[in-house]
N, C-alpha and C. Protein backbone atom coordinates (compact mmCIF):
# COMPACT_ATOMS: atom_id res chain seq x y z
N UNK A 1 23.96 -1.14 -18.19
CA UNK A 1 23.80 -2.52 -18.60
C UNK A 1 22.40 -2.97 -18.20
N UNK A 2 21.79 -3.37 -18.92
CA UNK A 2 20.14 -3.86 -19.32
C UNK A 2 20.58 -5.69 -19.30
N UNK A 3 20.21 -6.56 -18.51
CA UNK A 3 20.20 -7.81 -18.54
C UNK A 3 18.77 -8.67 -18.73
N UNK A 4 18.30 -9.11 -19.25
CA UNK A 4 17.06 -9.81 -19.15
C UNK A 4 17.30 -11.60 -19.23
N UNK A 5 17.11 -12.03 -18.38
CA UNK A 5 16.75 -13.67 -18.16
C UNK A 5 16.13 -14.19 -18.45
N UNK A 6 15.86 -15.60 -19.17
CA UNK A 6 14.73 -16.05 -19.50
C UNK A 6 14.87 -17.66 -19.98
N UNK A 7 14.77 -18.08 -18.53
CA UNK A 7 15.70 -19.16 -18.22
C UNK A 7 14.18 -20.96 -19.42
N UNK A 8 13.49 -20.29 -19.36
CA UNK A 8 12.88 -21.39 -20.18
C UNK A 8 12.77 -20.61 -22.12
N UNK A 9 13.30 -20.32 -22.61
CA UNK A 9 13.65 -19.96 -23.40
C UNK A 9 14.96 -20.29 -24.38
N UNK A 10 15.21 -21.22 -24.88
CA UNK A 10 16.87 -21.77 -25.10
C UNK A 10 17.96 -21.81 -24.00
N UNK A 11 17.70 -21.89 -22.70
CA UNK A 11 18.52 -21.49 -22.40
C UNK A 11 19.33 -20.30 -22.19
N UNK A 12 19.54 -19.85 -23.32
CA UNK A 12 20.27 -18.77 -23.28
C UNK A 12 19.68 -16.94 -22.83
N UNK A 13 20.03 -16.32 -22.14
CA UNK A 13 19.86 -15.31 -21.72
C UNK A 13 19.76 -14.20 -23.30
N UNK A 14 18.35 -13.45 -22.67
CA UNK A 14 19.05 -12.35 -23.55
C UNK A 14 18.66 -10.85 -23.20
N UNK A 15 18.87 -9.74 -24.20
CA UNK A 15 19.11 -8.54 -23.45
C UNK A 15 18.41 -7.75 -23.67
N UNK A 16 17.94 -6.64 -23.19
CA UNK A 16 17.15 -5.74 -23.36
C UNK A 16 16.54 -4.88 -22.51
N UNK A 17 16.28 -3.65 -22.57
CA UNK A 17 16.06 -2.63 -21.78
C UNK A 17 14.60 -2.39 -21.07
N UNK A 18 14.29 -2.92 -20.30
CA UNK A 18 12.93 -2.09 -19.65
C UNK A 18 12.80 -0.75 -20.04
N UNK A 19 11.33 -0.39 -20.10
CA UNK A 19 11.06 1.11 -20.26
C UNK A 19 11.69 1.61 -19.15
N UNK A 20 12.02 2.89 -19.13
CA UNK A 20 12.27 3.90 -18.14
C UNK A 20 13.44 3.47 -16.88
N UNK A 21 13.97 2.34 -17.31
CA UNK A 21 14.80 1.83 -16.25
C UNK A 21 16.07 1.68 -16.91
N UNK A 22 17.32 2.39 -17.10
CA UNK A 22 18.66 1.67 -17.70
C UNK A 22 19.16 0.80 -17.11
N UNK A 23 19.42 0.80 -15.69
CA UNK A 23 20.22 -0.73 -15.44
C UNK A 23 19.28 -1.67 -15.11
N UNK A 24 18.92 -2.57 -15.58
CA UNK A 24 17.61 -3.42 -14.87
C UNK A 24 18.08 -4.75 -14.88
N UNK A 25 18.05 -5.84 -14.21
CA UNK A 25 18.21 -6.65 -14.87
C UNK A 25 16.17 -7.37 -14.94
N UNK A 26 15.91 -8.15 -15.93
CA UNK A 26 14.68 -8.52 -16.02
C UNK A 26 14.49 -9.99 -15.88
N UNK A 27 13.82 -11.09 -15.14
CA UNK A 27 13.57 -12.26 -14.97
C UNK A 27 12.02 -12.26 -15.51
N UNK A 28 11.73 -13.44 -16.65
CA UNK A 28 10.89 -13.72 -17.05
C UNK A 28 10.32 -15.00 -16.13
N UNK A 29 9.27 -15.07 -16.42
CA UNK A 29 8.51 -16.26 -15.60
C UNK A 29 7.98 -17.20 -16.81
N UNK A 30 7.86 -18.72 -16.65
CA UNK A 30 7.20 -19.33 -16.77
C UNK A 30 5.40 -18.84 -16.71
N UNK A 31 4.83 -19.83 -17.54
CA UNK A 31 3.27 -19.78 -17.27
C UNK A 31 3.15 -20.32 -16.25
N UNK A 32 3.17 -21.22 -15.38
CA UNK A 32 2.80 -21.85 -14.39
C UNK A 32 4.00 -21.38 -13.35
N UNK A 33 3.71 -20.74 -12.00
CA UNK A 33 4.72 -20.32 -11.40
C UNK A 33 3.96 -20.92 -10.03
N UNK A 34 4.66 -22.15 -9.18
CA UNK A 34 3.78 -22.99 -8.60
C UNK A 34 4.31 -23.32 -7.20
N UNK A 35 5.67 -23.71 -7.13
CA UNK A 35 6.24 -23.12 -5.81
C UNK A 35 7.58 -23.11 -5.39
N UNK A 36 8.00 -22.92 -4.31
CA UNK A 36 8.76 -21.26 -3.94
C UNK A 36 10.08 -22.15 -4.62
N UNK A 37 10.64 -22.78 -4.53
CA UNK A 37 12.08 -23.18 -4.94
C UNK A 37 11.91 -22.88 -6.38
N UNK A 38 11.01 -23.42 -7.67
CA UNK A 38 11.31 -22.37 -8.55
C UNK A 38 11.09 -21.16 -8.90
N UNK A 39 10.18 -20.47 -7.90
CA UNK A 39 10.46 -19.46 -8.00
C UNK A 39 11.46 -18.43 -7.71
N UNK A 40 12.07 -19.03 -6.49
CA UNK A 40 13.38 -18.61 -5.57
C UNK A 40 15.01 -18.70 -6.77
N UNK A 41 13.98 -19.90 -7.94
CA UNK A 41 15.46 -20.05 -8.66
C UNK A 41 15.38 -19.02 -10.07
N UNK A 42 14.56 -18.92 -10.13
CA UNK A 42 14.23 -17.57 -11.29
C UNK A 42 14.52 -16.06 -11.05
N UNK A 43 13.86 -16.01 -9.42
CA UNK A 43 14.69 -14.62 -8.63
C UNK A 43 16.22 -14.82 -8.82
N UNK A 44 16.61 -16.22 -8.61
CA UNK A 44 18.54 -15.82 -8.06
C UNK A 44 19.31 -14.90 -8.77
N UNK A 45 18.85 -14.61 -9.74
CA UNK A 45 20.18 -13.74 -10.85
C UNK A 45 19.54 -12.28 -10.36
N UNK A 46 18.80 -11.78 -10.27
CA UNK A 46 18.12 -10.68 -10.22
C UNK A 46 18.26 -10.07 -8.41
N UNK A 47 18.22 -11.23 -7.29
CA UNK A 47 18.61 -11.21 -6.53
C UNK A 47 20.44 -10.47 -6.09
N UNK A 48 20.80 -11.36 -7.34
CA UNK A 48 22.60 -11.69 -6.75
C UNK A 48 23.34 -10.39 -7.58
N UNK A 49 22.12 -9.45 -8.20
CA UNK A 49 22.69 -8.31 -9.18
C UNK A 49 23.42 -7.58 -8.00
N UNK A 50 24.18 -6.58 -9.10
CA UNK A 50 24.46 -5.68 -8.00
C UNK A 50 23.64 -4.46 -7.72
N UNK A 51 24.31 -4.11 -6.67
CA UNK A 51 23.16 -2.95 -5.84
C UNK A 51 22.75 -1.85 -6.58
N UNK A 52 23.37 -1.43 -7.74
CA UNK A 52 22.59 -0.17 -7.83
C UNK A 52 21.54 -0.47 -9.35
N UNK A 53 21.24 -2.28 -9.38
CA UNK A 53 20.54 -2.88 -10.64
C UNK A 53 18.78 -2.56 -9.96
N UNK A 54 18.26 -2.16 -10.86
CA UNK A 54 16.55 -2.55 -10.65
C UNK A 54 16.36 -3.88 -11.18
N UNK A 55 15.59 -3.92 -10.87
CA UNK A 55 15.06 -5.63 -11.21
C UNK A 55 13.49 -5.44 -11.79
N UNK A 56 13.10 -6.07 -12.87
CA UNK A 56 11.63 -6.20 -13.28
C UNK A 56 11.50 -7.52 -13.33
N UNK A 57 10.53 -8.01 -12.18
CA UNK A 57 9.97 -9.42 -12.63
C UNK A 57 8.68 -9.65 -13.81
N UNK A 58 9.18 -9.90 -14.61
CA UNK A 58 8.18 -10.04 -15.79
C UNK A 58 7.12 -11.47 -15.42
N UNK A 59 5.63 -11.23 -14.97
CA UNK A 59 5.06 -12.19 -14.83
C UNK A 59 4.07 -12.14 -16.18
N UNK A 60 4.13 -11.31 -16.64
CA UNK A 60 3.43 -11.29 -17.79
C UNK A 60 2.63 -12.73 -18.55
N UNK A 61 3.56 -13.74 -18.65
CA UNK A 61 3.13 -15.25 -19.04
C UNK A 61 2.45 -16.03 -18.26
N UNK A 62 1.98 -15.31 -16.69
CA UNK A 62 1.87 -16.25 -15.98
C UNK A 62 0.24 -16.39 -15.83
N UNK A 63 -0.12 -17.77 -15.68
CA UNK A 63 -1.52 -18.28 -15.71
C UNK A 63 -2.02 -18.79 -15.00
N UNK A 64 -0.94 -19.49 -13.84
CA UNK A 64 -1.16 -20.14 -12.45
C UNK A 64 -0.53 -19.56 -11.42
N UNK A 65 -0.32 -19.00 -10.49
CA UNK A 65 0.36 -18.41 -9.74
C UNK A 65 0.20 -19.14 -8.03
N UNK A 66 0.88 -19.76 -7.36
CA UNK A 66 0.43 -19.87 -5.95
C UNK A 66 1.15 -19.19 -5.07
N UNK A 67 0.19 -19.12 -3.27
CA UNK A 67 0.89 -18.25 -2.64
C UNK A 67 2.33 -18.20 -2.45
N UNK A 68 2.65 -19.63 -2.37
CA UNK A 68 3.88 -20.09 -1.88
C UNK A 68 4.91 -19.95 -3.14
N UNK A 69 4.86 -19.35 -4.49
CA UNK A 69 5.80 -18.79 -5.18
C UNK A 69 5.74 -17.84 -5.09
N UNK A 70 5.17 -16.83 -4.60
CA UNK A 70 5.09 -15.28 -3.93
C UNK A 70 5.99 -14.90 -3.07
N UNK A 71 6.46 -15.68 -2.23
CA UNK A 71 7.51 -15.79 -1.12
C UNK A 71 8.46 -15.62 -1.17
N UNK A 72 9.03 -15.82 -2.72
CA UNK A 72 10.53 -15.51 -3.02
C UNK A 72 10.51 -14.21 -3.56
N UNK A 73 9.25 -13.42 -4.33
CA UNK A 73 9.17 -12.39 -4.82
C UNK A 73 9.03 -11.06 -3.75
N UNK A 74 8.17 -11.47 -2.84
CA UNK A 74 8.14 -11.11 -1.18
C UNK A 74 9.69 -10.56 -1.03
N UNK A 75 10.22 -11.64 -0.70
CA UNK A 75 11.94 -11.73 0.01
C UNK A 75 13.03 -10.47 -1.10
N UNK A 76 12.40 -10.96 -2.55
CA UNK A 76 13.31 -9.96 -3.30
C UNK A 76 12.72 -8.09 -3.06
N UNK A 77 11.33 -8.49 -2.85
CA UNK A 77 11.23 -6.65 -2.74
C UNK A 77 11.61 -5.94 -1.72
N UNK A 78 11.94 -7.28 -0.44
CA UNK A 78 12.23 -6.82 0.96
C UNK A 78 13.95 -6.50 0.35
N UNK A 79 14.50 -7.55 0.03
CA UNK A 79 15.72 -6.71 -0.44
C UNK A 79 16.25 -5.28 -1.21
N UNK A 80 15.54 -5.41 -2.22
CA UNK A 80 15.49 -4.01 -3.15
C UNK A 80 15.06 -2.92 -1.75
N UNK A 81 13.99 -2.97 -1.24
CA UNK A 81 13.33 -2.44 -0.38
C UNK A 81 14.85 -1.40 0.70
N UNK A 82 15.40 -2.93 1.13
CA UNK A 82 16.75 -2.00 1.99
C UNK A 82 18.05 -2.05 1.12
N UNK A 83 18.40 -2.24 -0.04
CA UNK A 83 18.98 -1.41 -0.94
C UNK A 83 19.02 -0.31 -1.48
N UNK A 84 17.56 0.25 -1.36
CA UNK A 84 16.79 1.16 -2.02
C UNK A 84 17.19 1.12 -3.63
N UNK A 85 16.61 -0.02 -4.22
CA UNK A 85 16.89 -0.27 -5.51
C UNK A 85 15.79 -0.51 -5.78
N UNK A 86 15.25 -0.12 -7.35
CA UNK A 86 13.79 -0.38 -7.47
C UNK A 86 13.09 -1.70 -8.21
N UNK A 87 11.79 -2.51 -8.02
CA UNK A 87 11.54 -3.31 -8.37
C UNK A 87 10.21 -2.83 -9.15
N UNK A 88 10.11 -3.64 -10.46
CA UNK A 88 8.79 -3.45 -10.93
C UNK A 88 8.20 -4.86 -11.04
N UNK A 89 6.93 -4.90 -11.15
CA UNK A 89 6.18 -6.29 -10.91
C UNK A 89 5.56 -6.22 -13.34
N UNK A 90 5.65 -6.78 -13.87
CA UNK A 90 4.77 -6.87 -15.26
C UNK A 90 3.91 -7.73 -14.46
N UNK A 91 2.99 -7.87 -14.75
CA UNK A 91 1.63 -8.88 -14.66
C UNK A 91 0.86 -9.31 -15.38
N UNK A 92 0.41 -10.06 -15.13
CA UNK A 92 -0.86 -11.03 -16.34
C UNK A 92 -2.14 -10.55 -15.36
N UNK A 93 -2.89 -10.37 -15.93
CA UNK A 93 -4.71 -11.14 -14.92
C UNK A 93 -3.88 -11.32 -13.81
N UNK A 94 -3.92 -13.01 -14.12
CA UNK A 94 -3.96 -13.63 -13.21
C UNK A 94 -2.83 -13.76 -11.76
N UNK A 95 -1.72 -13.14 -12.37
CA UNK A 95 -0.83 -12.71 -11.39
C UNK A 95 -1.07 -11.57 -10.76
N UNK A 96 -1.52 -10.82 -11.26
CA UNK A 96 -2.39 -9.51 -10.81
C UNK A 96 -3.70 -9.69 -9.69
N UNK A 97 -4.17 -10.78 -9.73
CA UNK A 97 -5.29 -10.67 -9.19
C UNK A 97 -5.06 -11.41 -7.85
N UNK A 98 -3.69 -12.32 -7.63
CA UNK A 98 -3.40 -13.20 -6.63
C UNK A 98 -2.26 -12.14 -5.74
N UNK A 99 -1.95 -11.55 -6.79
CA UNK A 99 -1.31 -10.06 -5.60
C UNK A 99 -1.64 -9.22 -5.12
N UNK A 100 -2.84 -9.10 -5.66
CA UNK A 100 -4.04 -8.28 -5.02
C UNK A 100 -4.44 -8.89 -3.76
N UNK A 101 -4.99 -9.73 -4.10
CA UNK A 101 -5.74 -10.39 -3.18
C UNK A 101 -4.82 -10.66 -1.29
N UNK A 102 -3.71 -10.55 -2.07
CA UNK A 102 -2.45 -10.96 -0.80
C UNK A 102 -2.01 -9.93 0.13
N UNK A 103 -3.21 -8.48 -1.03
CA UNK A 103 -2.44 -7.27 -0.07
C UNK A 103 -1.15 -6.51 -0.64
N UNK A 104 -0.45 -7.35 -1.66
CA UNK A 104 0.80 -6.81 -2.12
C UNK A 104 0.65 -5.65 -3.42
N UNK A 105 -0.34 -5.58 -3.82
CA UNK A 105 -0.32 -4.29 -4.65
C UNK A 105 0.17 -3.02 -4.11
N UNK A 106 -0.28 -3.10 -2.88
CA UNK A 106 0.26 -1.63 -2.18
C UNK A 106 1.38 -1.70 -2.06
N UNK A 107 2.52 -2.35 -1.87
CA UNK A 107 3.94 -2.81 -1.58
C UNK A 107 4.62 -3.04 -2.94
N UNK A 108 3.97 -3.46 -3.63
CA UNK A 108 4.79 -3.60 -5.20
C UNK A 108 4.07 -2.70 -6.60
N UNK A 109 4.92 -2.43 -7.01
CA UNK A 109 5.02 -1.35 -8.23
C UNK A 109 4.15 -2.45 -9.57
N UNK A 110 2.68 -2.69 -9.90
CA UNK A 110 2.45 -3.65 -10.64
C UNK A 110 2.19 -2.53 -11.65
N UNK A 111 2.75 -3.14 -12.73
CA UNK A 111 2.68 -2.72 -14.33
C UNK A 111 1.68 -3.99 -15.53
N UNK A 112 1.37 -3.50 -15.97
CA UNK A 112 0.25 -4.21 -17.11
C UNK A 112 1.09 -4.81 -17.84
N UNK A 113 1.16 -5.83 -18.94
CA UNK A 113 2.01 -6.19 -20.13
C UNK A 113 1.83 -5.19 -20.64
N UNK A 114 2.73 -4.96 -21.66
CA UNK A 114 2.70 -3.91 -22.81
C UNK A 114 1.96 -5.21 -23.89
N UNK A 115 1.09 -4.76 -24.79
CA UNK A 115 0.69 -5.25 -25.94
C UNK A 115 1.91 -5.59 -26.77
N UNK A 116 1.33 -6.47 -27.51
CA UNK A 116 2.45 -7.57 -28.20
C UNK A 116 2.64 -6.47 -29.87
């Protein structure tokens, strides 16, 4: 089971498979990802999966990023981390360049968008 979220989008959830990952579930981001409570609320489903789900946070859209929405993404890799379940990071630039900068590239699995 492949789940993807994408909570500013109708509402409604929808589905689809990450590359190379069958159970994943995937949380999309907003463009502006600004601080930690919505970010903490975009993790929750991806968080509350079960244990043997990978999770891809798709930041791909994102254009603003601050430290303090990092914190919940932080907390989810520390989880996956002692699950031993795997996390992938999608990135934009600009989410890319504020996870860099934080040190967390080495700690998180960052992937490029795929072209549209």
């Amino acid at each position: 089971m492949s789940t993807m979220t994408d909570p500013y989008e109708n509402g409604v959830p929808r589905f689809g498979t990450p590359a190379d990952i069958a159970d994943a579930i995937t949380v999309r981001a907003p463009a502006e990802l600004d601080d930690a409570e919505a970010a903490a609320q975009l993790l929750a489903p991806a968080a509350a999966s079960p244990r043997g789900t990978a999770i891809v946070a798709d930041l791909s859209a994102v254009t603003h990023l601050t430290t303090e929405a990092v914190v919940p993404l932080v907390a989810v890799a520390q989880q996956c981390l002692d699950e031993g379940r795997q996390l992938r990071v999608v990135a934009s630039a600009v989410a890319r360049q504020k996870l860099t900068r934080l040190g967390l590239d080495t700690v998180l699995s960052l992937d490029p968008p795929t072209p549209a």
